[in-house]
Protein backbone atom coordinates (compact mmCIF):
# COMPACT_ATOMS: atom_id res chain seq x y z
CA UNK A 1 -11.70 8.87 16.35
CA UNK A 2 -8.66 11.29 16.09
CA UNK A 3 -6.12 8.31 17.38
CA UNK A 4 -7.50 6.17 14.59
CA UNK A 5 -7.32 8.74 11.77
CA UNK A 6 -4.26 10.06 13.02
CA UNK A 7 -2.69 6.21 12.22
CA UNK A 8 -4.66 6.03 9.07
CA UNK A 9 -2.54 8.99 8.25
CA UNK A 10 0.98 7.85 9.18
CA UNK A 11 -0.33 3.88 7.81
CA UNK A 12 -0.92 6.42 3.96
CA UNK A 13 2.32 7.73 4.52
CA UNK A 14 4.32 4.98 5.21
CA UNK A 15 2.24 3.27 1.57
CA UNK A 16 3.39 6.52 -0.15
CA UNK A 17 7.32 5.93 1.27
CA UNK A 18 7.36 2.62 0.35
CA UNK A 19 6.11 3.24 -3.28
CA UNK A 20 3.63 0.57 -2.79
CA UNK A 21 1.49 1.49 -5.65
CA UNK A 22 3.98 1.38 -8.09
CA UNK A 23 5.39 -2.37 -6.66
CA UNK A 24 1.47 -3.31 -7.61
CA UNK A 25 1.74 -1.31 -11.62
CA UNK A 26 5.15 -3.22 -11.85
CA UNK A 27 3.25 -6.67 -11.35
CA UNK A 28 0.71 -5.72 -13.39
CA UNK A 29 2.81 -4.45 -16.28
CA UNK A 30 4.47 -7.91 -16.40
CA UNK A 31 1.56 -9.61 -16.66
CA UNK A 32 0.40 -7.49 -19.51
CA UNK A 33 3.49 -8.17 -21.24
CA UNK A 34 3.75 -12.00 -20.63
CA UNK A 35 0.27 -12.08 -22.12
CA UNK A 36 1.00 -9.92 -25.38
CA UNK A 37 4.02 -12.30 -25.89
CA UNK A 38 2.06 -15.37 -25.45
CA UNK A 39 -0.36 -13.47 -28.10
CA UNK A 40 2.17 -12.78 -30.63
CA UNK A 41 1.99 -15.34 -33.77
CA UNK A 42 5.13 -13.92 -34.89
CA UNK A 43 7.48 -15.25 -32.52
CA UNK A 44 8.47 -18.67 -31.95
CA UNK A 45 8.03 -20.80 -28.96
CA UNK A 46 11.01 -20.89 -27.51
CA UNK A 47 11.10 -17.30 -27.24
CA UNK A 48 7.42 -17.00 -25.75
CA UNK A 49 8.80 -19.98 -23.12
CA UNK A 50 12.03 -18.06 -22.60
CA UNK A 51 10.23 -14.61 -22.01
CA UNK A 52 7.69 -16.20 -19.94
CA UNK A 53 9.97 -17.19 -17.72
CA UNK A 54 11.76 -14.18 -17.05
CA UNK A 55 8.60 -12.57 -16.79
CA UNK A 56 6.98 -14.90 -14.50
CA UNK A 57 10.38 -14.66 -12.50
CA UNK A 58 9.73 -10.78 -12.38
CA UNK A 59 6.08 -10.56 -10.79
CA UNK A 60 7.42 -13.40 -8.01
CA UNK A 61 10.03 -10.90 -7.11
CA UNK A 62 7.71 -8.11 -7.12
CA UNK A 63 4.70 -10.15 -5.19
CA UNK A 64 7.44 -10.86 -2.28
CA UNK A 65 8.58 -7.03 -2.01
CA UNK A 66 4.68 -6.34 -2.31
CA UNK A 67 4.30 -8.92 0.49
CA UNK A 68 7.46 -7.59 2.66
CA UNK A 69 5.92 -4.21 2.36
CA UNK A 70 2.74 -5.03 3.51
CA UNK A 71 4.07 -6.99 6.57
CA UNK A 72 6.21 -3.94 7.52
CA UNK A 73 3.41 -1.86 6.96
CA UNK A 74 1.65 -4.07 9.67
CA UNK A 75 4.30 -4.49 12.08
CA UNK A 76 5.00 -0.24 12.30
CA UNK A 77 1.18 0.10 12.55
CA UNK A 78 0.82 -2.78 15.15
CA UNK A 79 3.73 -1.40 17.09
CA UNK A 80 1.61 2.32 17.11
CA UNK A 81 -1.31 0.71 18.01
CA UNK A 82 0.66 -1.24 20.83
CA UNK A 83 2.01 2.22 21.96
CA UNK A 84 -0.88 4.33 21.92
CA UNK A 85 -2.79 1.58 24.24
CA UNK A 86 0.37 1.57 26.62
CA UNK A 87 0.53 5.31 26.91
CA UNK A 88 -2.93 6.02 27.52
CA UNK A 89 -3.76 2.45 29.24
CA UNK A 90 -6.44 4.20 31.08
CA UNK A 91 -8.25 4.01 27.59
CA UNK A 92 -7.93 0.90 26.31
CA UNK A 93 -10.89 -0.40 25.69
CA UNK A 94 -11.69 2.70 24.38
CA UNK A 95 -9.38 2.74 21.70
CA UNK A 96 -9.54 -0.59 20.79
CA UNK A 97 -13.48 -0.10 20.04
CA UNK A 98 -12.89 2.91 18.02
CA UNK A 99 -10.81 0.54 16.04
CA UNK A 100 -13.79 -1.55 15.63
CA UNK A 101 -16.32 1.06 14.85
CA UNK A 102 -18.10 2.01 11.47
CA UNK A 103 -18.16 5.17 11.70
CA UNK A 104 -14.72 5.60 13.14
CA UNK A 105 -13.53 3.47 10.16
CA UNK A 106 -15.49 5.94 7.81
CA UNK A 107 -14.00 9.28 8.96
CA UNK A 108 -10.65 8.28 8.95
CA UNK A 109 -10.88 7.51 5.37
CA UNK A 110 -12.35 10.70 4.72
CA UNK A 111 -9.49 12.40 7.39
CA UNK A 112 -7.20 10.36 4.77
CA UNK A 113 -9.09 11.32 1.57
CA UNK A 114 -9.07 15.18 2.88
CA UNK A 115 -5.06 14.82 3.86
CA UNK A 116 -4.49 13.60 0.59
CA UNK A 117 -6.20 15.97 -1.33
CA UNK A 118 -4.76 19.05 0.17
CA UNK A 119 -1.41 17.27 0.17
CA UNK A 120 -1.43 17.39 -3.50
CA UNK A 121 -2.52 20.73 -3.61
CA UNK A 122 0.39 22.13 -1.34
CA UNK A 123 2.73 20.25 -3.13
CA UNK A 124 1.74 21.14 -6.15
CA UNK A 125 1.78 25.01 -5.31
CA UNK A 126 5.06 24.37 -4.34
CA UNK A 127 6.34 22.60 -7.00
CA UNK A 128 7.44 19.82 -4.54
CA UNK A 129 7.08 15.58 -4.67
């Protein structure tokens, strides 16, 4: 279970690095904003159409760096899992079940949870992002 939480980890980190969560508020935010234009009875149509398409333009941008993220985010985390298996190939079936496993899958989101938590709290004692 520690191989699996240990990736969990570095699979958080590399989400936190590649400001994921704010590539997902950015697609949302357009959306809000294409909707209270659409809303608006004060502005004319060809604005709305004009503004809609810039916005629309926006989240398709955003949804393929979203997408290009994610797909990196696979490939380093495939390429871990590859080399963990190769190093310890005496274990492979091993660690491929624990990748499988329930409860495996539940402690390393608390393992992640915990990390995160007390990540915050260093960081915050030390006044560091």
């Amino acid at each position: 279970m520690l191989v699996v939480s240990v990736l969990a980890i570095v699979i958080f980190e590399l989400c936190r690095f590649l400001i994921v969560v704010q590539e997902v508020k950015g697609i949302s935010q357009h959306s809000l904003d294409s909707m209270r234009m659409l809303r608006s009875p004060d502005v004319p149509d060809v604005e709305k159409e004009r503004v809609l398409l810039r916005e629309s333009a926006a989240i398709i941008k955003a949804t393929l760096r979203l997408g290009a993220k994610f797909l990196l985010i696979g490939l380093v985390s495939g390429f871990l899992l590859l080399l963990l298996v190769e190093v310890h190939s005496g274990m492979r079936r091993d660690l491929l079940k624990q990748f499988a496993d329930p409860s495996a899958i539940v402690v390393s989101i608390c393992v992640v949870w915990s990390y995160d938590r007390l990540r915050r709290l260093v960081m915050s004692r030390w006044k560091v992002r």
